[in-house]
PDB file of N, CA and C in Angstrom:
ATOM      1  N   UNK A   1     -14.740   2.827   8.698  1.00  0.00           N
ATOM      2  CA  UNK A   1     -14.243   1.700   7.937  1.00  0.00           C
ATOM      3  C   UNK A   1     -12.969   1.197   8.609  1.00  0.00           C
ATOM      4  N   UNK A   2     -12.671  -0.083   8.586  1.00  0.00           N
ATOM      5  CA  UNK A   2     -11.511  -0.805   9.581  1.00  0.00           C
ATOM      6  C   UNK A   2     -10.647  -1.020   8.187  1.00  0.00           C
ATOM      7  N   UNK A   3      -9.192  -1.287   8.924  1.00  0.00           N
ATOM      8  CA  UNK A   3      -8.384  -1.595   8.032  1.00  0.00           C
ATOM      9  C   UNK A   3      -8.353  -2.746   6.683  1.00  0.00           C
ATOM     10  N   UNK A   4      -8.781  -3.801   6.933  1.00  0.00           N
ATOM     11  CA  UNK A   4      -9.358  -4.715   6.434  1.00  0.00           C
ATOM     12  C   UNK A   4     -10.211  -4.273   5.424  1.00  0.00           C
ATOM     13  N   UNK A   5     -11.423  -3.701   5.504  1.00  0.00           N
ATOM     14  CA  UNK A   5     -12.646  -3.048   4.519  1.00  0.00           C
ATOM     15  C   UNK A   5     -11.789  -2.406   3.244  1.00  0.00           C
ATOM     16  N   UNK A   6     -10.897  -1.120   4.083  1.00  0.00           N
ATOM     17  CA  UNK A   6     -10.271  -0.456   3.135  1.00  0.00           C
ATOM     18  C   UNK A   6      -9.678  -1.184   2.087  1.00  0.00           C
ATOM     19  N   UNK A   7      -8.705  -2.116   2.848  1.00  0.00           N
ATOM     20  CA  UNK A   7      -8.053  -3.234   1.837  1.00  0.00           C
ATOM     21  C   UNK A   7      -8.358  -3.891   0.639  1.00  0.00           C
ATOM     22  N   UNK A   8      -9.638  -4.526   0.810  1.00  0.00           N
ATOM     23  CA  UNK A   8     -10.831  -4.602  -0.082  1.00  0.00           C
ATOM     24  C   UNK A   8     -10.896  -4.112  -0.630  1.00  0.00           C
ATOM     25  N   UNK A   9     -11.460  -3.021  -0.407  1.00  0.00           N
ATOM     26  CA  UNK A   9     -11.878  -1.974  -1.463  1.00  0.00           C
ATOM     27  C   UNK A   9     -10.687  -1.313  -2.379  1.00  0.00           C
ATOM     28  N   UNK A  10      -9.595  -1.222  -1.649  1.00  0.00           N
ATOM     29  CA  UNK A  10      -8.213  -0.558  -2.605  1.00  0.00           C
ATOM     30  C   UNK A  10      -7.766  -1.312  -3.463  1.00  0.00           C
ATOM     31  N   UNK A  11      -8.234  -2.541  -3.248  1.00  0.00           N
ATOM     32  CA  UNK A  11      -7.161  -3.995  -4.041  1.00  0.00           C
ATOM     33  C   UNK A  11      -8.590  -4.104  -5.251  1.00  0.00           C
ATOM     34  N   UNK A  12     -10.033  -4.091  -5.197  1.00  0.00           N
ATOM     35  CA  UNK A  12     -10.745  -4.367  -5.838  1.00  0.00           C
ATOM     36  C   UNK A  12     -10.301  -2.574  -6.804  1.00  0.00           C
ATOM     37  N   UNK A  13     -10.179  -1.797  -6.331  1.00  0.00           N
ATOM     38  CA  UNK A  13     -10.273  -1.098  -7.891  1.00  0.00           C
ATOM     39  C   UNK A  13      -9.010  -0.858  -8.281  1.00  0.00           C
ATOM     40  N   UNK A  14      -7.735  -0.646  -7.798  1.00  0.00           N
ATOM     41  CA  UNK A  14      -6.231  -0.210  -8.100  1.00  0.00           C
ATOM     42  C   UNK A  14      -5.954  -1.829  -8.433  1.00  0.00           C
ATOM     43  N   UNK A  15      -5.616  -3.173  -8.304  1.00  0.00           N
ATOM     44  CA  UNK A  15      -4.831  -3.827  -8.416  1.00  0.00           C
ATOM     45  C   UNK A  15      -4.131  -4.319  -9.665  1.00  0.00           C
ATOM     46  N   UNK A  16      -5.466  -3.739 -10.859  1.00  0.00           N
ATOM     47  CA  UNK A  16      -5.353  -4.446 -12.176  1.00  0.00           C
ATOM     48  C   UNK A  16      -4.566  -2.822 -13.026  1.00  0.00           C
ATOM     49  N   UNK A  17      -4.814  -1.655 -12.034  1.00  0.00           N
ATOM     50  CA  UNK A  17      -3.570  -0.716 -12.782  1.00  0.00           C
ATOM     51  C   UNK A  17      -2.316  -0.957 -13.100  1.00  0.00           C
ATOM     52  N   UNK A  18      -1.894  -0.473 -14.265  1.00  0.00           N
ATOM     53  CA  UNK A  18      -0.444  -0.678 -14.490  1.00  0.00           C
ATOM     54  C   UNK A  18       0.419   0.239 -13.567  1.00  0.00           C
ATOM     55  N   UNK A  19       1.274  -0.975 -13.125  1.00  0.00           N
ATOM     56  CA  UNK A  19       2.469  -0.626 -12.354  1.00  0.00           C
ATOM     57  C   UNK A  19       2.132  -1.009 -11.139  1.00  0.00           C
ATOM     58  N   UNK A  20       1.294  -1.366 -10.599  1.00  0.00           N
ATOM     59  CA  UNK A  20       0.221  -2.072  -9.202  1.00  0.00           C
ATOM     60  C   UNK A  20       0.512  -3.627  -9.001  1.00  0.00           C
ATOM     61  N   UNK A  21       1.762  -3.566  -8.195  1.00  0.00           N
ATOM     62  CA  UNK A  21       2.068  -5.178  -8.351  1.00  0.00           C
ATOM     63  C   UNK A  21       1.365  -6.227  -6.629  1.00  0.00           C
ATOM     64  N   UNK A  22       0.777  -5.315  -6.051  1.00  0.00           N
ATOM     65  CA  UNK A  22       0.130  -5.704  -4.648  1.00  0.00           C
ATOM     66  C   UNK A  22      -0.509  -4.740  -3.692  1.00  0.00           C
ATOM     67  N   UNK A  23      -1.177  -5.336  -3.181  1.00  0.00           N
ATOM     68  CA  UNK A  23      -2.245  -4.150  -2.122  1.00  0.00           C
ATOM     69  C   UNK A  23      -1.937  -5.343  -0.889  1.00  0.00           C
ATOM     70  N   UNK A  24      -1.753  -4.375   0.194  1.00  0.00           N
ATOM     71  CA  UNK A  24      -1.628  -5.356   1.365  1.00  0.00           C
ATOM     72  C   UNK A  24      -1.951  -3.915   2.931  1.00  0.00           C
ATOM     73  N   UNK A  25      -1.606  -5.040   3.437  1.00  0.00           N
ATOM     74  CA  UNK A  25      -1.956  -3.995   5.307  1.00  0.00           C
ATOM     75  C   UNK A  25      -0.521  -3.954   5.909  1.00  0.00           C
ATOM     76  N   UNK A  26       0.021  -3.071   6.280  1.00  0.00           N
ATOM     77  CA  UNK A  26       1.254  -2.711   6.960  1.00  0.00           C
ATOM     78  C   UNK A  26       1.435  -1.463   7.764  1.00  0.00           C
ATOM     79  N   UNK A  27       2.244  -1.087   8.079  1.00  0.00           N
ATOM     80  CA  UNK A  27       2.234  -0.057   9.616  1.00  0.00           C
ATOM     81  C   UNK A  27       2.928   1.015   8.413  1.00  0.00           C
ATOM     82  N   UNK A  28       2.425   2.599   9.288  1.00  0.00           N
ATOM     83  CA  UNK A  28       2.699   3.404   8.235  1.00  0.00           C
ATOM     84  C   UNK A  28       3.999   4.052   8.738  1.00  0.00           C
ATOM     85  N   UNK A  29       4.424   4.370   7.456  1.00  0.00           N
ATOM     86  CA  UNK A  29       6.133   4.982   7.678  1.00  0.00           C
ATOM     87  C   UNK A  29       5.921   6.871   8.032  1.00  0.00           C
ATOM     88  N   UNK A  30       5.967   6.691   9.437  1.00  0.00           N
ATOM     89  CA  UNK A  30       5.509   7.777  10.713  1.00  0.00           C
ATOM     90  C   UNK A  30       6.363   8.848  10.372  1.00  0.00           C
ATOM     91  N   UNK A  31       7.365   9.260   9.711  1.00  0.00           N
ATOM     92  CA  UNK A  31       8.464  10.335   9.330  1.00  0.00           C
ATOM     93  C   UNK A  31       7.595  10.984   8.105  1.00  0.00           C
ATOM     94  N   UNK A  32       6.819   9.974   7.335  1.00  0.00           N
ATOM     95  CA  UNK A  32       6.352  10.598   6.216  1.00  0.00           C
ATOM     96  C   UNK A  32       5.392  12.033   6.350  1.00  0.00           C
ATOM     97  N   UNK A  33       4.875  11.515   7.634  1.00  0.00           N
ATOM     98  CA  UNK A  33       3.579  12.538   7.732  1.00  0.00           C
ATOM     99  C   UNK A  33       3.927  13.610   9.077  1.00  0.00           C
ATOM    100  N   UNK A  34       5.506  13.515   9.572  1.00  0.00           N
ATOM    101  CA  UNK A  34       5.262  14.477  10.392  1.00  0.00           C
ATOM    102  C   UNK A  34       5.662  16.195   9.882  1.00  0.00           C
ATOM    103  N   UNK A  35       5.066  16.982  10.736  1.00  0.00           N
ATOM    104  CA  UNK A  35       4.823  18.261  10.148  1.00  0.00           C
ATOM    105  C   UNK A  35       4.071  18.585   9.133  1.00  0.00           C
ATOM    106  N   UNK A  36       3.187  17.641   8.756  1.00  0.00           N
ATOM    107  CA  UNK A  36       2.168  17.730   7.434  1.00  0.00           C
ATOM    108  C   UNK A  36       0.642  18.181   8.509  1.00  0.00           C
ATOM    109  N   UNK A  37       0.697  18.478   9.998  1.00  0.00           N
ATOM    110  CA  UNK A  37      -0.575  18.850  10.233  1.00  0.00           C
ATOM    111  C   UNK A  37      -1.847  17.309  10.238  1.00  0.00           C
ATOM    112  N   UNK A  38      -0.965  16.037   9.920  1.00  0.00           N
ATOM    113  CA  UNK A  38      -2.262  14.951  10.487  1.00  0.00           C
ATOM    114  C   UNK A  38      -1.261  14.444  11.675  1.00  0.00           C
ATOM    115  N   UNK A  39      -2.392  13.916  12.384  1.00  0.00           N
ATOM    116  CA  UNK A  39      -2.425  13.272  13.454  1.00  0.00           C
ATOM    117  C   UNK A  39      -2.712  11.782  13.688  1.00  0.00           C
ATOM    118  N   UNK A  40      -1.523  11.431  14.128  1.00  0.00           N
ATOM    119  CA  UNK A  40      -1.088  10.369  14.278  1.00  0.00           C
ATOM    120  C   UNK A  40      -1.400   8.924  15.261  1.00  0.00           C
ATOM    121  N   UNK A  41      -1.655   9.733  16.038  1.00  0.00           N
ATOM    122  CA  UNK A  41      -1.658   9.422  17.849  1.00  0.00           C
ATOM    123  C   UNK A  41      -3.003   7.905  17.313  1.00  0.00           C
ATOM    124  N   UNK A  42      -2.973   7.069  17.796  1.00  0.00           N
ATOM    125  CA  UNK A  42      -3.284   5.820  17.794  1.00  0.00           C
ATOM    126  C   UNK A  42      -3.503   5.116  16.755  1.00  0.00           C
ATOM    127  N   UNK A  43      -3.098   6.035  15.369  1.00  0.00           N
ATOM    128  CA  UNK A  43      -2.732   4.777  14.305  1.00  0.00           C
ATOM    129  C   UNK A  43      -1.725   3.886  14.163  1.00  0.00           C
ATOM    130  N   UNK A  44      -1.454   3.139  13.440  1.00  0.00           N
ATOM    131  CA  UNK A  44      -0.684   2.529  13.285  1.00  0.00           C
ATOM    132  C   UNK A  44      -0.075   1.233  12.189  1.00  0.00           C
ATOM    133  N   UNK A  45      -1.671   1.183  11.473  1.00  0.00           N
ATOM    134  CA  UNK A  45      -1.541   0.016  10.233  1.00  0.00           C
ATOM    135  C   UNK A  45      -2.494   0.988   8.989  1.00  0.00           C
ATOM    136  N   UNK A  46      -2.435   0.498   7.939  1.00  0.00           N
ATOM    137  CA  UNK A  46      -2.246   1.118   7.008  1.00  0.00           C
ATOM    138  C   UNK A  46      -2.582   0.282   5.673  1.00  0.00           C
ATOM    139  N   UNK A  47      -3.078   0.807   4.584  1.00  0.00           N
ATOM    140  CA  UNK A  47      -3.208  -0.207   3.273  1.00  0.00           C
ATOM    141  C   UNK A  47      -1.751   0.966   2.825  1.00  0.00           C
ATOM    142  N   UNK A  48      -1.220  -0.303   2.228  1.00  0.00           N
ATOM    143  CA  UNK A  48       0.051  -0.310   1.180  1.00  0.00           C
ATOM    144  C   UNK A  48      -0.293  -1.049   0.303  1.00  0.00           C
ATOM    145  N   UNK A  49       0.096   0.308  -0.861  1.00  0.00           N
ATOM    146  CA  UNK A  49      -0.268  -0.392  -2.429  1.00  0.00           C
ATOM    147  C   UNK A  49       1.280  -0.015  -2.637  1.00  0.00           C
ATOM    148  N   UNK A  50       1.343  -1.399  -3.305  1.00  0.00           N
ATOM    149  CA  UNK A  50       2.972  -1.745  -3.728  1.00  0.00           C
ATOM    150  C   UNK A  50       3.314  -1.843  -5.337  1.00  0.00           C
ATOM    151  N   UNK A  51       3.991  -0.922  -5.692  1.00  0.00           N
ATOM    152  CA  UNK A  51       4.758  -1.030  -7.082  1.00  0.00           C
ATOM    153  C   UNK A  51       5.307  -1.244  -7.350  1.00  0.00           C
ATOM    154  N   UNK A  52       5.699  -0.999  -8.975  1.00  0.00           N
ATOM    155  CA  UNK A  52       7.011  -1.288  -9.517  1.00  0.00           C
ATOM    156  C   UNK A  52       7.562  -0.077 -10.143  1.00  0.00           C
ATOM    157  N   UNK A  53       7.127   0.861  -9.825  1.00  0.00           N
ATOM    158  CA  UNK A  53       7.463   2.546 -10.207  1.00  0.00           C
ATOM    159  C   UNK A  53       6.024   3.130 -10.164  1.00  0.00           C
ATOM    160  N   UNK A  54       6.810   4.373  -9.191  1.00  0.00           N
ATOM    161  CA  UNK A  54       5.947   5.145  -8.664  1.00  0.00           C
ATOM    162  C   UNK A  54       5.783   6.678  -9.741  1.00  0.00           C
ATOM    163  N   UNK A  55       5.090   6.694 -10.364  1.00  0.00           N
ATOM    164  CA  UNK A  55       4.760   7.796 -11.370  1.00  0.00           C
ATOM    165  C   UNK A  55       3.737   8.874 -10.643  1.00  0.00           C
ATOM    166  N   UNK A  56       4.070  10.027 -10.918  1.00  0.00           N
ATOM    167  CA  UNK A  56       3.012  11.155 -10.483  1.00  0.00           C
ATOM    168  C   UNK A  56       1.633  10.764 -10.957  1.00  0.00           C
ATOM    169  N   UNK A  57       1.505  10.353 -12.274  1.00  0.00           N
ATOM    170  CA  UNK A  57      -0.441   9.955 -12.384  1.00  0.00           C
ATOM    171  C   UNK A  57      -0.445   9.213 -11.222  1.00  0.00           C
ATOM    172  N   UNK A  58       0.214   7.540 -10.846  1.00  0.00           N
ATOM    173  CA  UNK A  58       0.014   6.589  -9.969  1.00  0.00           C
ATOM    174  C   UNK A  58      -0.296   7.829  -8.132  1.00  0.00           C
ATOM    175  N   UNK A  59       0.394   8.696  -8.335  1.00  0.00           N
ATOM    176  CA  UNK A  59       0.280   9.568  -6.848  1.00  0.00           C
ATOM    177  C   UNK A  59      -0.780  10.061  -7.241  1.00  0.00           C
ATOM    178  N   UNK A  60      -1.502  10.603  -8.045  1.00  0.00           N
ATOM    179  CA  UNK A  60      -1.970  11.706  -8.670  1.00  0.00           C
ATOM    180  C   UNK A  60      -3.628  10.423  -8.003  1.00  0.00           C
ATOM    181  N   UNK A  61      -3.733   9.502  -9.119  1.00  0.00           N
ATOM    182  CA  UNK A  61      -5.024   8.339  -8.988  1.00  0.00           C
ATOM    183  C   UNK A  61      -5.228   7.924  -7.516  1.00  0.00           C
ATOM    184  N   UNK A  62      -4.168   7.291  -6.800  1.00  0.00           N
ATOM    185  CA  UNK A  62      -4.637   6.545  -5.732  1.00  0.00           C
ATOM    186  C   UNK A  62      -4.347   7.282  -4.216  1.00  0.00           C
ATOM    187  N   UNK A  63      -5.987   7.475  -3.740  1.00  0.00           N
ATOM    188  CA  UNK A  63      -5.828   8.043  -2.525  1.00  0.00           C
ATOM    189  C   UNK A  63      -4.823   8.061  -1.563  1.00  0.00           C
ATOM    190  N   UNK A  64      -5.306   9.456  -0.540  1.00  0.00           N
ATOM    191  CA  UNK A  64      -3.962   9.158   0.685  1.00  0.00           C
ATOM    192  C   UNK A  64      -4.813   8.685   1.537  1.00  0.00           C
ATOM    193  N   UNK A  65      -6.062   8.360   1.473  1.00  0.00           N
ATOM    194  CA  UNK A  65      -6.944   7.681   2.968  1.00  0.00           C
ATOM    195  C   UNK A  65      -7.970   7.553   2.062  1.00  0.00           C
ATOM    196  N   UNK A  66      -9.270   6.591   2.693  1.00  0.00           N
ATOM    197  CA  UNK A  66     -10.362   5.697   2.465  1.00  0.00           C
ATOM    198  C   UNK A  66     -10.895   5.679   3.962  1.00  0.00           C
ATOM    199  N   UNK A  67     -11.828   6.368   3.905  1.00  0.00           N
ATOM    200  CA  UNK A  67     -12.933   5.869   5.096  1.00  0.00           C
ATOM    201  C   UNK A  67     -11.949   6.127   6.744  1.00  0.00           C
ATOM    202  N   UNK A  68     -11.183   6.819   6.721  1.00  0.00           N
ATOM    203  CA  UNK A  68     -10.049   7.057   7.755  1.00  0.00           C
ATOM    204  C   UNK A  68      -9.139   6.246   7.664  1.00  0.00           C
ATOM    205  N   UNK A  69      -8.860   5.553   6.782  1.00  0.00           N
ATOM    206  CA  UNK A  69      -7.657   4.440   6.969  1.00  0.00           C
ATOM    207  C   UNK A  69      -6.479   4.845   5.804  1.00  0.00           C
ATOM    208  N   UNK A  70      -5.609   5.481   6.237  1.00  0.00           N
ATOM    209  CA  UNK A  70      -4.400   5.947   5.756  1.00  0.00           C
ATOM    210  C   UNK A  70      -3.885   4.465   4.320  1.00  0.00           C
ATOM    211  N   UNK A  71      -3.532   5.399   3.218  1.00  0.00           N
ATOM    212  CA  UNK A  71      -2.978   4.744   1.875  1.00  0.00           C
ATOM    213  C   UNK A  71      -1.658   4.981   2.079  1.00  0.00           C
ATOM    214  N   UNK A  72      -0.685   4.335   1.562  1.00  0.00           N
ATOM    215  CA  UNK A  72       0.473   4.374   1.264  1.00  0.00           C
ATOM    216  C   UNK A  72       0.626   3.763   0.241  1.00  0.00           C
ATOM    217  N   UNK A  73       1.513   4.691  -0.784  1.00  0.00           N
ATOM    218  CA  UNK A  73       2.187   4.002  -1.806  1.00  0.00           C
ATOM    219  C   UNK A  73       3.780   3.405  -1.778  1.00  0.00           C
ATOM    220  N   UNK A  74       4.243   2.237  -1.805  1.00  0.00           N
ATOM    221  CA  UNK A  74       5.524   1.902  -1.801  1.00  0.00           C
ATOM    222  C   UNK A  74       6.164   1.412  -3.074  1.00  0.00           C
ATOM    223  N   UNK A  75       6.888   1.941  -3.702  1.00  0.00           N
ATOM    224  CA  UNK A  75       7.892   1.006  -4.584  1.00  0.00           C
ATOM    225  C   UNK A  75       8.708  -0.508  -3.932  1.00  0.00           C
ATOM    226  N   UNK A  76       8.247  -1.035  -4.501  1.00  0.00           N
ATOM    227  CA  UNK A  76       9.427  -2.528  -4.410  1.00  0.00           C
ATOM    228  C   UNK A  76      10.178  -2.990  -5.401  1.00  0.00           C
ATOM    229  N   UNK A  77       9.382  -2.733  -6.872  1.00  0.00           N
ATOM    230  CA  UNK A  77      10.061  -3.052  -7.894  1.00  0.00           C
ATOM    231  C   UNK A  77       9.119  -4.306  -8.425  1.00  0.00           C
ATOM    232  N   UNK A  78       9.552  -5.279  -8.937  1.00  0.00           N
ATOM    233  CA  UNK A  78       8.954  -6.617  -9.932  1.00  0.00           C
ATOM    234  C   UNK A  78       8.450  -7.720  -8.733  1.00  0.00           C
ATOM    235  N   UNK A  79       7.756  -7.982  -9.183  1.00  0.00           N
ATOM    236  CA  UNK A  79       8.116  -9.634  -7.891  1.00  0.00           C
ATOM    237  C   UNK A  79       7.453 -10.586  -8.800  1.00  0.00           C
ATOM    238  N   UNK A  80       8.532 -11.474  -8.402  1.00  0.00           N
ATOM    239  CA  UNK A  80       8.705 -12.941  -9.109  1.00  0.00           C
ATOM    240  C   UNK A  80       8.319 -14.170  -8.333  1.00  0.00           C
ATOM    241  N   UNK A  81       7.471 -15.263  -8.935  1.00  0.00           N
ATOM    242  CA  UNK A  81       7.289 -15.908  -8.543  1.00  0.00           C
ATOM    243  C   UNK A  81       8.405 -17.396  -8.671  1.00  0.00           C
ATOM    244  N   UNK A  82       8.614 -17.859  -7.984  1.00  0.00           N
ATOM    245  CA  UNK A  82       9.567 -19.120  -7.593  1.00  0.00           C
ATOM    246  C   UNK A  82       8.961 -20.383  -8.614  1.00  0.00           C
ATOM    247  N   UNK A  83       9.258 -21.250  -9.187  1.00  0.00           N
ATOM    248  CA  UNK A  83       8.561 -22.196  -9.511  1.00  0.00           C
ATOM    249  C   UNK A  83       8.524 -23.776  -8.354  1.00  0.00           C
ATOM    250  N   UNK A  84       9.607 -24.012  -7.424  1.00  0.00           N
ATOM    251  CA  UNK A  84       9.574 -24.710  -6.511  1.00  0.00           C
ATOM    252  C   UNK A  84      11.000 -24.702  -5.839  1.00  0.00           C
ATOM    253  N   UNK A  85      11.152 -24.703  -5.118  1.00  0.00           N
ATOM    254  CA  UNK A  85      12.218 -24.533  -3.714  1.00  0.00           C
ATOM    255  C   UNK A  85      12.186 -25.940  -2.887  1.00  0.00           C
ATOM    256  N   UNK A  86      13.335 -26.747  -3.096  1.00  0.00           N
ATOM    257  CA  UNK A  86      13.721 -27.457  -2.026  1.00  0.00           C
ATOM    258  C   UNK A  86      14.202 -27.001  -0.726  1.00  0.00           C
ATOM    259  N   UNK A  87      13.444 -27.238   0.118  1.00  0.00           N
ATOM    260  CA  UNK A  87      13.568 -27.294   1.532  1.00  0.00           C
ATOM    261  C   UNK A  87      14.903 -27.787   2.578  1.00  0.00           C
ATOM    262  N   UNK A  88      14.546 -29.681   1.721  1.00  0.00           N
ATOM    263  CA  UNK A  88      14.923 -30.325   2.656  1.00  0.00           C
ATOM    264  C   UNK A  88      16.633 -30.209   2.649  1.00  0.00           C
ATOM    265  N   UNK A  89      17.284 -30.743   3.200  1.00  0.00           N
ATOM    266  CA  UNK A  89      18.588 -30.727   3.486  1.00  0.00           C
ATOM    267  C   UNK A  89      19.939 -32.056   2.971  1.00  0.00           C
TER     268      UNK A  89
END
């Protein structure tokens, strides 16, 4: 399964969980996993599911990999949408 597929598939069943504010593709944070015994050597992108608090069930529910493609969970917090932004100057 390619990074992309996974994506899909992580965003179609986690996105509508509480506390699940985005599923996206990003490069994985490489400190996390060293000395844990996986191997690293030509990965490099990653599904990140993004929160707004990270709870042990939320670790507990959503995988650390799909089809070989490494999960990450990140806190960000809330995200807000803008209602319109002037540009011009």
């Amino acid at each position: 399964m390619n990074v992309m597929e996974a994506r899909q598939k992580v965003e179609d069943k986690f996105l509508n969980t509480p506390g699940v504010v985005g599923v996206g593709i990003g490069y994985f944070s490489k400190y996390k996993y060293i000395g844990r015994g996986i191997n690293l050597d030509g990965l490099n992108r990653c599904v990140k599911v993004f929160t707004n608090n990270i709870t042990p069930e939320m670790k507990q529910l959503i995988p650390k990999s799909l089809g070989g493609v490494l999960i990450e969970v990140e806190e960000i917090g809330e995200i807000s949408a803008f209602s319109s932004i002037d540009f011009k100057t």
